[in-house]
N, C-alpha and C. Protein backbone atom coordinates (compact mmCIF):
# COMPACT_ATOMS: atom_id res chain seq x y z
N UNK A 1 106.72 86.90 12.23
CA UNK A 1 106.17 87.68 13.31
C UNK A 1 104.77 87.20 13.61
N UNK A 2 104.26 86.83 14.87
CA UNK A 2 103.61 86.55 15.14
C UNK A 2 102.38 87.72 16.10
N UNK A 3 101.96 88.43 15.52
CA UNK A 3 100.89 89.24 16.63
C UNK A 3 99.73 89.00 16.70
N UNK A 4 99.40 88.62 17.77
CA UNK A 4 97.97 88.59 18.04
C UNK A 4 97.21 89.66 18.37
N UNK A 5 96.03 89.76 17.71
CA UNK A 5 94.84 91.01 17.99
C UNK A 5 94.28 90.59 16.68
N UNK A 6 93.40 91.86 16.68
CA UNK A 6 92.20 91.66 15.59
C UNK A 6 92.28 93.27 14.63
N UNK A 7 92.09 92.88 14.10
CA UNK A 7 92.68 94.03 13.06
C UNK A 7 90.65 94.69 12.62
N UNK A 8 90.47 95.79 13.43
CA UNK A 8 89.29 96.61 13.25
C UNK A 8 88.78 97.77 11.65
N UNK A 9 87.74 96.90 11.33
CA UNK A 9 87.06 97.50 10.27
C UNK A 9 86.74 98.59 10.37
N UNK A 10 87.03 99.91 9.31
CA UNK A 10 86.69 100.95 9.62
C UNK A 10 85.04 100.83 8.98
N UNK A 11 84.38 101.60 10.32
CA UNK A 11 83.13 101.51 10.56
C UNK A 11 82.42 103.01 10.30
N UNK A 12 81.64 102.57 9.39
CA UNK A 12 80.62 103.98 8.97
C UNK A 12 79.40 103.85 9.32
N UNK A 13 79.18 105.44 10.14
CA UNK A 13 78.01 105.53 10.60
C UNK A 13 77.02 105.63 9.65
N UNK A 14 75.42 104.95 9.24
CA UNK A 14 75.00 105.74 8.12
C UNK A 14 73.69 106.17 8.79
N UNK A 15 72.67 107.09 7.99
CA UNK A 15 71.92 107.34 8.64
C UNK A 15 70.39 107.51 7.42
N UNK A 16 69.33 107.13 7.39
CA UNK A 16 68.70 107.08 6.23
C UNK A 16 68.14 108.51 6.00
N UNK A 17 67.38 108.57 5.09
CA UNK A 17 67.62 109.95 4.31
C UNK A 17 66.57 110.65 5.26
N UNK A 18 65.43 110.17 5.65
CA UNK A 18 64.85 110.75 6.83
C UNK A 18 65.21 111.15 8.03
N UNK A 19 66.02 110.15 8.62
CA UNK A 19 67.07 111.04 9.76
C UNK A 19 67.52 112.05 9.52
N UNK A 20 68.30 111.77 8.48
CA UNK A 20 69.37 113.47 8.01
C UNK A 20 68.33 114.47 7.92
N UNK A 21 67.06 114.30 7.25
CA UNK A 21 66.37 115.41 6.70
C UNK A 21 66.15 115.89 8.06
N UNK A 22 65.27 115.12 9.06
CA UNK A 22 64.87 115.50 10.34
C UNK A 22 65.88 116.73 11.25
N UNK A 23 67.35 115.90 11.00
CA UNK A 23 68.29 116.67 11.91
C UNK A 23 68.19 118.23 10.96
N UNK A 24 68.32 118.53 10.19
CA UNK A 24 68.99 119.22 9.79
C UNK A 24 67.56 120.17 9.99
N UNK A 25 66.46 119.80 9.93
CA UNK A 25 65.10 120.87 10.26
C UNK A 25 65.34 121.31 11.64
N UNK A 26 65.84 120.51 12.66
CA UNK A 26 66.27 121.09 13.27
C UNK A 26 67.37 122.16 14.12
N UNK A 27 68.04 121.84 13.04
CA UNK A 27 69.40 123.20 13.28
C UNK A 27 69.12 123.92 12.61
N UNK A 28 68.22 123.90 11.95
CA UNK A 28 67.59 125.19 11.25
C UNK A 28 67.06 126.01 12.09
N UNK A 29 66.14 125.36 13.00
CA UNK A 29 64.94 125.69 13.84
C UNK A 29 65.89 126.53 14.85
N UNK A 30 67.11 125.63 15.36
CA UNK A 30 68.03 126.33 16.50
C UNK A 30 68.91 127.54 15.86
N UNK A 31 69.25 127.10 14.57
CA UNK A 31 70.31 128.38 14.03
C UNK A 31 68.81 129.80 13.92
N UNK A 32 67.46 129.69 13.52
CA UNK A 32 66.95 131.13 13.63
C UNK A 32 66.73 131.56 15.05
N UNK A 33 66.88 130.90 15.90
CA UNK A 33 66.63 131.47 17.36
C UNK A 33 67.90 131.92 18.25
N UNK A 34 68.70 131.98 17.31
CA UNK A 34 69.95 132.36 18.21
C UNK A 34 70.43 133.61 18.22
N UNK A 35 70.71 134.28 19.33
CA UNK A 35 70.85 136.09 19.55
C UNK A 35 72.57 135.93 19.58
N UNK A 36 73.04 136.78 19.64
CA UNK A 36 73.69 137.38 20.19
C UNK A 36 73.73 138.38 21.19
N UNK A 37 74.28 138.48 22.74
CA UNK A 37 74.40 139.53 23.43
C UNK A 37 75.80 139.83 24.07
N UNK A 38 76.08 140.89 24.42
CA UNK A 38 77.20 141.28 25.73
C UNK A 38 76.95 141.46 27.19
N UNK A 39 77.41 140.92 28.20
CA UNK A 39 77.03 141.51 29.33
C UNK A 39 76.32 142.93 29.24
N UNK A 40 77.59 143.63 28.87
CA UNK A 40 76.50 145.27 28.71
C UNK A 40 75.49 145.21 28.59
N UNK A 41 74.91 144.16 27.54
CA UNK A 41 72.93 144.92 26.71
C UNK A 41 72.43 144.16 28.05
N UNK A 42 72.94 143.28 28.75
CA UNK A 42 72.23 142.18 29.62
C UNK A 42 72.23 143.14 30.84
N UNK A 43 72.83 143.95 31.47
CA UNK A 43 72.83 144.75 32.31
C UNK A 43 72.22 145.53 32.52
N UNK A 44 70.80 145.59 32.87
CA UNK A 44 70.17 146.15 32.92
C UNK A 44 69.77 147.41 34.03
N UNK A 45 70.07 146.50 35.31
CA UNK A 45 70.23 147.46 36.83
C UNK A 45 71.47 147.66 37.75
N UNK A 46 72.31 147.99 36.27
CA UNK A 46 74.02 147.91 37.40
C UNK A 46 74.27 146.61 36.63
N UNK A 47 76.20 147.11 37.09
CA UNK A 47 76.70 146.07 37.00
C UNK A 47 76.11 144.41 37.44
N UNK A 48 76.24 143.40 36.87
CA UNK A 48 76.42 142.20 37.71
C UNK A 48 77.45 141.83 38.06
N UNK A 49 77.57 141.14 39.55
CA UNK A 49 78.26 140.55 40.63
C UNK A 49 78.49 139.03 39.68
N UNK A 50 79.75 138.36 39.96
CA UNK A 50 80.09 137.24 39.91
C UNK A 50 78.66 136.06 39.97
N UNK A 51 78.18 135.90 40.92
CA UNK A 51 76.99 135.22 41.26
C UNK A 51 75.68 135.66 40.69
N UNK A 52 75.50 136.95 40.43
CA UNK A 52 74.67 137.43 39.60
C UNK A 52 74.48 136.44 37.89
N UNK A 53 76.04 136.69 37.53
CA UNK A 53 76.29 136.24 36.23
C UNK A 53 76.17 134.66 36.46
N UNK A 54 76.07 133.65 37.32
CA UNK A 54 75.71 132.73 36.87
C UNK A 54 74.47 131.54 37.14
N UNK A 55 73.63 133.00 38.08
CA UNK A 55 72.55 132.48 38.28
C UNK A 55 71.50 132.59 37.03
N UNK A 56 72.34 134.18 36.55
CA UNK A 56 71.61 134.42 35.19
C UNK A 56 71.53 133.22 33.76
N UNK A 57 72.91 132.68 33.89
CA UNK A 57 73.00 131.82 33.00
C UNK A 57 71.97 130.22 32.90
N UNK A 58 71.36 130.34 32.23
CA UNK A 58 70.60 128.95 31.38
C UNK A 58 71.31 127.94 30.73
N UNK A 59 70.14 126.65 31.10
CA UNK A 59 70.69 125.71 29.86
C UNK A 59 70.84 126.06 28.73
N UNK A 60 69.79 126.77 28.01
CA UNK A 60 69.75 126.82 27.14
C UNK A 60 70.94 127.72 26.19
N UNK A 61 71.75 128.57 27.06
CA UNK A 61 72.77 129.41 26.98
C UNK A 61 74.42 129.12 26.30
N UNK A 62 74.74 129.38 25.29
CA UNK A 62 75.91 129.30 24.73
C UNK A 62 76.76 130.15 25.20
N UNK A 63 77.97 130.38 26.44
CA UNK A 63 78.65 131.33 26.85
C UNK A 63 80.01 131.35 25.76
N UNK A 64 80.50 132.40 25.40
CA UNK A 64 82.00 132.35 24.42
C UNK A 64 82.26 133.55 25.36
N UNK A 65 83.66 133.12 25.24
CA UNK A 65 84.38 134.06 25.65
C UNK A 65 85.68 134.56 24.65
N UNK A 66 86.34 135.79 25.02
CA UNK A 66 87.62 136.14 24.38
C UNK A 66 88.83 137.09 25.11
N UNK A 67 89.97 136.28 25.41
CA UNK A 67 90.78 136.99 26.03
C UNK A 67 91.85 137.79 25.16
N UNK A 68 91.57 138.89 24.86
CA UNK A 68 92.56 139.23 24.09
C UNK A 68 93.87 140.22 24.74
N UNK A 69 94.73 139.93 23.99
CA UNK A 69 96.23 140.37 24.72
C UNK A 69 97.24 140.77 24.15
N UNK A 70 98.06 141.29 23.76
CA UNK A 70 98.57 142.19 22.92
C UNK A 70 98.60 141.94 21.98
């Protein structure tokens, strides 16, 4: 059998011990600043309108959602 191609090295990312340390000060920094809210607590003057809700929304904003059903 004859196939041609190139047979790919599995490739590891590495990263030196200062990188890692760096990243990880920073998900620290992001994991204490993170809230939790519901529309409700966010509702402050009435319901919000469709457009309301996504002018409100930021970059900086993690939206989750949950559809639950029987």
């Amino acid at each position: 059998m004859n196939i041609k191609g190139t047979k790919k090295k599995n490739q590891v990312v590495t990263a030196n011990i200062f990188e890692q340390q760096e990243l990880l000060k920073k998900a620290e920094v992001i994991r204490e600043n993170l809230t939790a809210s519901t529309w409700r607590e966010l509702e402050t003057n009435g319901k919000f309108d469709k457009n309301e809700k996504l002018s409100f929304i930021s970059d900086d904003m993690l939206i989750l959602g949950c559809d639950v059903g029987r």
